[in-house]
Protein backbone atom coordinates (compact mmCIF):
# COMPACT_ATOMS: atom_id res chain seq x y z
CA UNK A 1 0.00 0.00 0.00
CA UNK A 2 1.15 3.83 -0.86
CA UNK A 3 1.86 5.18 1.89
CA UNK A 4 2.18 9.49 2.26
CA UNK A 5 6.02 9.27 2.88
CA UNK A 6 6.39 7.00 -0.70
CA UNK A 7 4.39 10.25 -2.30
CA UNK A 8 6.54 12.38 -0.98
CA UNK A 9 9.95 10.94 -1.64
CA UNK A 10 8.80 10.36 -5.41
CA UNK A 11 7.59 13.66 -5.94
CA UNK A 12 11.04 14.66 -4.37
CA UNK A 13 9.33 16.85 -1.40
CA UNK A 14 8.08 17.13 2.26
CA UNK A 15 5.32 14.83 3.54
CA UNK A 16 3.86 18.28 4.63
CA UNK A 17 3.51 19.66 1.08
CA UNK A 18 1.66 16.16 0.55
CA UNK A 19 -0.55 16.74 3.10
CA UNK A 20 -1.18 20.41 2.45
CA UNK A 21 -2.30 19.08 -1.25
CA UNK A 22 -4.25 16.53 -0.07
CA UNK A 23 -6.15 18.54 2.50
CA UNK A 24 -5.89 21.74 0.08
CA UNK A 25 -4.62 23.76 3.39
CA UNK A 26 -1.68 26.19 3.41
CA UNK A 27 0.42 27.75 0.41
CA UNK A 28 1.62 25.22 -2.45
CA UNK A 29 3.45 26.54 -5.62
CA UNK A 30 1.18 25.47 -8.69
CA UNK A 31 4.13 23.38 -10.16
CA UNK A 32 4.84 21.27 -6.89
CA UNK A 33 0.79 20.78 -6.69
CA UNK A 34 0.73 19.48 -9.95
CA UNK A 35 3.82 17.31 -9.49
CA UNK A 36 2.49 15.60 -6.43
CA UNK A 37 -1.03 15.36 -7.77
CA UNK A 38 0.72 13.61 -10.51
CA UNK A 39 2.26 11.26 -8.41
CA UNK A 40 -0.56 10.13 -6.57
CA UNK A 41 -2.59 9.62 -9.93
CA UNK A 42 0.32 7.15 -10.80
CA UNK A 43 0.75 5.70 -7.56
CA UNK A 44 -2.92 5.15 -6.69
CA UNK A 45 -2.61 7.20 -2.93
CA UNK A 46 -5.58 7.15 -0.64
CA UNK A 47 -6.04 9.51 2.18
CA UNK A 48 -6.46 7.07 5.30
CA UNK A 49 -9.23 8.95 6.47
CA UNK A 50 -9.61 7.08 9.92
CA UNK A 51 -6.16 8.25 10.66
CA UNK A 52 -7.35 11.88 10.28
CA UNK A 53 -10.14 11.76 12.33
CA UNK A 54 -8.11 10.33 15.17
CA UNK A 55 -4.61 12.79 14.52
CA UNK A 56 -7.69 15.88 14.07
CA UNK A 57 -10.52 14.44 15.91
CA UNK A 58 -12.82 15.43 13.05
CA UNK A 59 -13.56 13.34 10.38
CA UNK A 60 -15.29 13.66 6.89
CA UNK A 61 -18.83 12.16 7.38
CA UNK A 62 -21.98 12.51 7.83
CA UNK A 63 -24.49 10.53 10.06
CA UNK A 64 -27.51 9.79 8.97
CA UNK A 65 -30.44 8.01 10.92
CA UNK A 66 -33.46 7.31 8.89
CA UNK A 67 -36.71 5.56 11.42
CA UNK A 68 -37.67 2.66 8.37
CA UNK A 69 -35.11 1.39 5.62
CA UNK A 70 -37.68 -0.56 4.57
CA UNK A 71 -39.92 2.40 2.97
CA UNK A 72 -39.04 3.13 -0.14
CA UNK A 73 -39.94 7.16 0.91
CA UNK A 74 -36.38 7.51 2.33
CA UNK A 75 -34.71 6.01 -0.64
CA UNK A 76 -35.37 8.92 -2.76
CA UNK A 77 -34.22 11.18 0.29
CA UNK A 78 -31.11 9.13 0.87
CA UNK A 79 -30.52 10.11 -3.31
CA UNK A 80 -30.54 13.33 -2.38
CA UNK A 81 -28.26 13.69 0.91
CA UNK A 82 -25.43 11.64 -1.42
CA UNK A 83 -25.70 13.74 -3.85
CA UNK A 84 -24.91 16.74 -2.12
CA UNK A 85 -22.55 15.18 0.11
CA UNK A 86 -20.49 13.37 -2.08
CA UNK A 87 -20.09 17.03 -4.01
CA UNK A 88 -18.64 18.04 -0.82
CA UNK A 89 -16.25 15.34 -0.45
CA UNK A 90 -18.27 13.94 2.59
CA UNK A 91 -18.96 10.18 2.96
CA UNK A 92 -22.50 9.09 4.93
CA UNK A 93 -23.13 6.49 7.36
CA UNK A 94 -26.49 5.56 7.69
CA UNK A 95 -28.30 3.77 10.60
CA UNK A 96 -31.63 2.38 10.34
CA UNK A 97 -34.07 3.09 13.89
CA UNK A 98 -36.72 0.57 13.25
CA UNK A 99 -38.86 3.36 14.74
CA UNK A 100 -37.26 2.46 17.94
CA UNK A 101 -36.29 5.48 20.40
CA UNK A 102 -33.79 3.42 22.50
CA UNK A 103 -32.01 2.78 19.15
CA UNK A 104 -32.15 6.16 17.83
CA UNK A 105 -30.43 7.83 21.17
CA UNK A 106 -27.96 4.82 20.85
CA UNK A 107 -26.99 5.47 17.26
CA UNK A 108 -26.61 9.26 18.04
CA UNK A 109 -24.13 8.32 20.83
CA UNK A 110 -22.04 6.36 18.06
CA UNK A 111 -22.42 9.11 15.79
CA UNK A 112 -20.53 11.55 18.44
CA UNK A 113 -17.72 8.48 19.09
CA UNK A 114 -16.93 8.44 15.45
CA UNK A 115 -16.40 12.21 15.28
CA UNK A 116 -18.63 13.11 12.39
CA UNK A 117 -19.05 16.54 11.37
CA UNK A 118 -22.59 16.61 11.40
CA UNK A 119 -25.83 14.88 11.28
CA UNK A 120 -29.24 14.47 9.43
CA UNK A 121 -32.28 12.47 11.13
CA UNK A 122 -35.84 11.65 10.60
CA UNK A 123 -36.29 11.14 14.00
CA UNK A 124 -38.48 8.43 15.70
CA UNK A 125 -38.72 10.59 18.51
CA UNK A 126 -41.65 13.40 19.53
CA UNK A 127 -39.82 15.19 21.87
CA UNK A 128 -35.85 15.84 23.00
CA UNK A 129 -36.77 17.97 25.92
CA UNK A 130 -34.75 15.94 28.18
CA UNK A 131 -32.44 14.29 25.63
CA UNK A 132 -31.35 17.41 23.75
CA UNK A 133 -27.91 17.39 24.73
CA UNK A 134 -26.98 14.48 23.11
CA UNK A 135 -26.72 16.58 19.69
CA UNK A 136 -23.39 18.21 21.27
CA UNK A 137 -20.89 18.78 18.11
CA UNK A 138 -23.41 17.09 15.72
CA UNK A 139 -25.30 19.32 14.17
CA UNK A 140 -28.39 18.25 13.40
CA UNK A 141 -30.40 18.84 10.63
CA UNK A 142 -34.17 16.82 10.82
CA UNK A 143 -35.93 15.88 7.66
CA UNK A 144 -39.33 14.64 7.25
CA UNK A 145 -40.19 14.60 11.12
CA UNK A 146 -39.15 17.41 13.78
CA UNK A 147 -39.41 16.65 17.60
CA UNK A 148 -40.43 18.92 19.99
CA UNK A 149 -38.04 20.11 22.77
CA UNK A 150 -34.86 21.10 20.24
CA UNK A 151 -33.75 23.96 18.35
CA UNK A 152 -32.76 22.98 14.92
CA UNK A 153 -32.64 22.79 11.41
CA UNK A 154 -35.37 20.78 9.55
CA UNK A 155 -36.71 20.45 6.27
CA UNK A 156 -40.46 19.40 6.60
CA UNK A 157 -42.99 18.61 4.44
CA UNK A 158 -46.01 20.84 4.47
CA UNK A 159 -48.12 18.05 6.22
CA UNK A 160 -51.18 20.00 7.79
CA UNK A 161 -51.84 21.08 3.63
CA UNK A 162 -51.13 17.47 2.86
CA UNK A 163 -54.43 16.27 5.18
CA UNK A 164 -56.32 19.41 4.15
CA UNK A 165 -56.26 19.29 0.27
CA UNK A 166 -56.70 15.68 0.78
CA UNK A 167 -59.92 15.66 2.44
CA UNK A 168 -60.95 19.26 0.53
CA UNK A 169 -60.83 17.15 -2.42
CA UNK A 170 -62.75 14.65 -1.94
CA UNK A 171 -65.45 16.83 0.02
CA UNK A 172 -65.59 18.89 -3.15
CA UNK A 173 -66.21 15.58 -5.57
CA UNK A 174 -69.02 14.58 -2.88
CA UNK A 175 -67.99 12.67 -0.36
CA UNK A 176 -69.32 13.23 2.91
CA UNK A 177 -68.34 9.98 5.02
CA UNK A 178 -64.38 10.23 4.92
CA UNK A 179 -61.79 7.83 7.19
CA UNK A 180 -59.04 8.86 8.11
CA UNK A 181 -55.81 5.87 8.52
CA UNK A 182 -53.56 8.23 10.69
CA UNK A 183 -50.12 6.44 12.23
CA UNK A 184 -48.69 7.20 15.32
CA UNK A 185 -50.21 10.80 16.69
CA UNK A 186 -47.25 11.77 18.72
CA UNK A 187 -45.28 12.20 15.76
CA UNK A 188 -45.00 15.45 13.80
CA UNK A 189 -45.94 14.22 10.81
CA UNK A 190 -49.17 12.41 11.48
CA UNK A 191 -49.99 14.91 13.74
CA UNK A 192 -50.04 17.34 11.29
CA UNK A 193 -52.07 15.39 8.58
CA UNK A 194 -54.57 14.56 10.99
CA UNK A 195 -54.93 18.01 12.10
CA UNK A 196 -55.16 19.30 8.10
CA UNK A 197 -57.75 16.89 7.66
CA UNK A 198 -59.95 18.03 10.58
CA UNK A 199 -59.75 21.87 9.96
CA UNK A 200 -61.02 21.04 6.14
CA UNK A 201 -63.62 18.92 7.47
CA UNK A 202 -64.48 21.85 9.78
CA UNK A 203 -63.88 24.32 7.20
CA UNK A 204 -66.67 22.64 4.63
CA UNK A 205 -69.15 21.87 7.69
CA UNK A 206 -68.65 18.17 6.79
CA UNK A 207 -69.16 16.19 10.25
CA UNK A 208 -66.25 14.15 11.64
CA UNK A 209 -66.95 10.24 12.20
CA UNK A 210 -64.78 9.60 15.42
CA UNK A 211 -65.53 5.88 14.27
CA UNK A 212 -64.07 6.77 10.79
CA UNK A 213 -60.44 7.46 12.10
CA UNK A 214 -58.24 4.68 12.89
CA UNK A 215 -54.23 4.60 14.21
CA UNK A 216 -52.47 2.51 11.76
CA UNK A 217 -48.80 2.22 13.09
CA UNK A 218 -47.59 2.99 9.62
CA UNK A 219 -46.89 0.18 8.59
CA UNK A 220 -48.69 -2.10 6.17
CA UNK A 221 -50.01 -4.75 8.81
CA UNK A 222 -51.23 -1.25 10.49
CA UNK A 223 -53.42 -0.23 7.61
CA UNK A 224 -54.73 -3.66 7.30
CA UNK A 225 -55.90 -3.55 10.48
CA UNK A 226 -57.45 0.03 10.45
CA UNK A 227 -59.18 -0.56 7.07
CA UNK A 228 -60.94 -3.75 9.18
CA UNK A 229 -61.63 -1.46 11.74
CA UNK A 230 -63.30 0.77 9.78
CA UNK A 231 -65.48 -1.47 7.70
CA UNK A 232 -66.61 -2.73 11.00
CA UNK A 233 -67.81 0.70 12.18
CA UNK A 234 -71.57 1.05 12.36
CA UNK A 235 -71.21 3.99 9.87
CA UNK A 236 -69.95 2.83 6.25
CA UNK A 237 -66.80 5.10 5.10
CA UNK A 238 -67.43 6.96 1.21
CA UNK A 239 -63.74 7.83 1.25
CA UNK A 240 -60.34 6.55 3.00
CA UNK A 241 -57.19 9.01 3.53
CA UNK A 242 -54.13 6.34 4.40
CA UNK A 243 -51.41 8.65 6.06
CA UNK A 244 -48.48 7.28 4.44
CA UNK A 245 -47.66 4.79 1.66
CA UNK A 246 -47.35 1.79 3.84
CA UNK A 247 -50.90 2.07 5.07
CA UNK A 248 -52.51 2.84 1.95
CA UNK A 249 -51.23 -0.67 0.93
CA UNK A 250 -52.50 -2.51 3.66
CA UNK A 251 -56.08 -0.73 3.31
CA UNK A 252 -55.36 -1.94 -0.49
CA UNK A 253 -54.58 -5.26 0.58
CA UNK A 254 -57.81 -5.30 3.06
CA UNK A 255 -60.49 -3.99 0.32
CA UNK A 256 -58.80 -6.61 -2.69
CA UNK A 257 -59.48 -9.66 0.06
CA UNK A 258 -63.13 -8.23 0.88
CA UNK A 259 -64.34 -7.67 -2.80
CA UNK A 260 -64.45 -3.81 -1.99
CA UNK A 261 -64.01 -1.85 -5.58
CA UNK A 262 -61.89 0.99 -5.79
CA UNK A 263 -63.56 3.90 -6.79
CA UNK A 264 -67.03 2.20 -6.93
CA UNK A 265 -67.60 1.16 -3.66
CA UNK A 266 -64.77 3.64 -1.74
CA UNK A 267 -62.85 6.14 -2.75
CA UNK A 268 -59.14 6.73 -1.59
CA UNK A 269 -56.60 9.50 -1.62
CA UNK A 270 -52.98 8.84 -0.52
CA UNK A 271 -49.74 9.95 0.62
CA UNK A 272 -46.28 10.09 -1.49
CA UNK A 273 -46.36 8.97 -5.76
CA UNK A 274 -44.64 5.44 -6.27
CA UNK A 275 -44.31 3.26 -9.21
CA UNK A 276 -46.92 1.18 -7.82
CA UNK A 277 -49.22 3.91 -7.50
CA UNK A 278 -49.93 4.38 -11.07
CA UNK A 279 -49.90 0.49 -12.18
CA UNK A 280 -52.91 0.00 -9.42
CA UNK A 281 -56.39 -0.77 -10.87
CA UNK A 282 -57.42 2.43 -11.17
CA UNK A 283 -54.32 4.08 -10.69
CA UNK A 284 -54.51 6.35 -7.10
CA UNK A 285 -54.79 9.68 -6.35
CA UNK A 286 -52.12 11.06 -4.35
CA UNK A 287 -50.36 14.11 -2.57
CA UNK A 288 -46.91 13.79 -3.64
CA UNK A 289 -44.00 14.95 -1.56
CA UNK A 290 -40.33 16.36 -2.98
CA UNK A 291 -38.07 13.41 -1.73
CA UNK A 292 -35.07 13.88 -3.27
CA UNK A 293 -35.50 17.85 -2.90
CA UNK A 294 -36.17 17.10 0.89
CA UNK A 295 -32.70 15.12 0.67
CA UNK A 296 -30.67 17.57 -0.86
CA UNK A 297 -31.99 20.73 1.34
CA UNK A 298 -30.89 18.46 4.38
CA UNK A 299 -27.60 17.79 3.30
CA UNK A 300 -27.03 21.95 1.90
CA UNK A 301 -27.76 23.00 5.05
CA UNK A 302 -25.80 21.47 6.92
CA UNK A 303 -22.63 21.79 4.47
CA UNK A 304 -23.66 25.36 5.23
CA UNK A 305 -23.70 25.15 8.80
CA UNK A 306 -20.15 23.29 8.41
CA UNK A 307 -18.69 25.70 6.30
CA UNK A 308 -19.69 28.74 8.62
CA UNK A 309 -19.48 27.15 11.59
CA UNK A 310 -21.91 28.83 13.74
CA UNK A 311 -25.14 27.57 15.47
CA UNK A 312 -27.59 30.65 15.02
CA UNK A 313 -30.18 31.50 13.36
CA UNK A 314 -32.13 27.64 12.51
CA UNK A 315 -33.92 27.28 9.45
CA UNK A 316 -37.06 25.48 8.45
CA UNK A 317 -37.73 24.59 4.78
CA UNK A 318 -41.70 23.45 4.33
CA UNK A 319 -41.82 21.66 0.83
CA UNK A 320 -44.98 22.42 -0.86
CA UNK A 321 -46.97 18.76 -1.85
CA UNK A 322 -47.91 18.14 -5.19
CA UNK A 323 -51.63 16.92 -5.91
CA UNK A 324 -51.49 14.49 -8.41
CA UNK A 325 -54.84 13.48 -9.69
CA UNK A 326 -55.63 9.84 -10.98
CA UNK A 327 -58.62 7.67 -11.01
CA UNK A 328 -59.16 6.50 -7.40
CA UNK A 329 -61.85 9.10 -6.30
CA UNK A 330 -65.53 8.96 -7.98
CA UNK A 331 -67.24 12.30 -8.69
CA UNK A 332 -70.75 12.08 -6.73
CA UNK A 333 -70.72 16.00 -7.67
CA UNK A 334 -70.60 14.88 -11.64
CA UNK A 335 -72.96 11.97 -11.25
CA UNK A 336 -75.75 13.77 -9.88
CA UNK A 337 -75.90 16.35 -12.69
């Protein structure tokens, strides 16, 4: 292996001038930089980055803890962060929550061992009141989710508009008996959506069915579950809002085993566009979210928090949803006229 002292003695100077090159710090005469950049293209050098971090106890990565690597939601974000990052010269390591807090707080304590320069999180966690420390030297910047109790960055998407034009939509093609799959409430996210889709129910005078809203853990067991509940209600549903992609498949799964027609018999409006989405019979009606925007706005803020190295003035991005219209939803309005 190439070590920094063979680059040095071939490119017939210091293993400082090396290292300035490498780390493009301090003054280095355009010749000798292009005579030692020369010489590592030949010799194949690699920066042993783990000896860095320990010789300057920084290193160059980025955490990043993500609450389901199984949703295909924080793929698209996970695009994004790379992209910016690896423009930066940053590498990411990525841990997976399971939507478990213990885990989470765990991972953010390895994050601080390994000395990385900053960190971005969809955090499993409502609230860091009492936990807020543990962020010391990392940085955070939330995506998707932002927990009470903590000043920091976040890009968010603009949930409480997500469960408003959701319901407003199907209010408006004459629905009047709407469920609502929420996951858990604690969370920003769901909390939100929920919330959007009361204040347009309010907002139309359109009665809420207590027995019409269901928790579905977000996941797609969850929205199995919720769609049963539902169907079992004493009051049958018009319309279904699943709050995320995982429990809109579930409530799929639910109406395909019960002989329950989509838009016929119910009508459904969902969260986040996938491939899937537009090869279901009919294909569905959903609120779309930025992903990979909501990846790359992560990662440039915090290269800008990095680069200036300050920890004022927070910012919150709200991505606007996009309402993309398909054939899951029947028109009562157009059928009556």
């Amino acid at each position: 292996m190439v070590s920094i002292k063979d680059v040095a003695q071939y490119a017939g100077v210091s293993t400082m001038t090396v290292s300035r090159v490498v780390n493009e710090t301090g003054y280095v005469s355009a010749k000798t930089k292009e005579r030692v950049l020369a010489v590592i293209s030949e010799t194949g050098y690699k920066v042993n980055q783990t000896a860095v971090g320990l010789r300057t106890g920084k290193t160059n990565s980025i955490g990043v803890i993500i609450s389901d690597i199984s949703n295909p939601f924080f793929a698209f974000i996970l695009k994004g962060i790379d992209h910016v990052c690896s423009q930066n010269k940053y590498d990411t390591i990525l841990f997976n929550t399971g939507e478990d807090p213990d885990k989470e707080l765990r991972y953010i304590d390895l994050l601080r061992q390994k000395s990385v320069r900053g960190s971005i999180i969809s955090s499993c966690i409502s609230d860091y009141k009492k936990d807020k420390d543990v962020f010391t030297n990392l940085s955070p910047v939330f995506f998707n989710r932002l927990p009470t109790g903590i000043d920091a960055d976040a890009v968010l998407n603009d949930n409480a508009k997500d469960g408003y034009l959701a319901a407003e939509y199907l209010i408006k093609t004459g629905h009047r008996k709407i469920a609502f799959i929420n996951g858990n409430a604690e969370l920003s996210t769901f909390k939100e959506r929920h919330l959007g889709f009361l204040d347009a129910m309010r907002a139309h005078n359109v009665q809420v069915y207590e027995e019409l809203i269901s928790i579905g853990d977000y996941s797609i067991e969850g929205g199995y579950r919720s769609t049963e509940k539902i169907f079992n209600a004493s009051i049958t549903p018009d319309a279904i809002i699943p709050a995320n992609n995982f429990m809109t498949q579930g409530m799929y799964n639910y109406l395909k085993a019960n002989n329950i027609n989509v838009p016929e018999d119910i009508s459904v409006v969902g969260h986040g566009d996938y491939d899937w989405c537009s090869f279901v019979d009919p294909p569905l009606t959903v609120l779309e979210h930025r992903k990979f925007e909501m990846g790359k706005q992560a990662a440039g803020i915090l290269m800008e928090r990095l680069e200036r190295n300050t920890c004022n003035s927070f910012r919150k991005v709200i991505l606007e949803p996009k309402f993309i219209i398909r054939h899951s939803v029947k028109n009562y309005e157009r059928s009556a006229q």
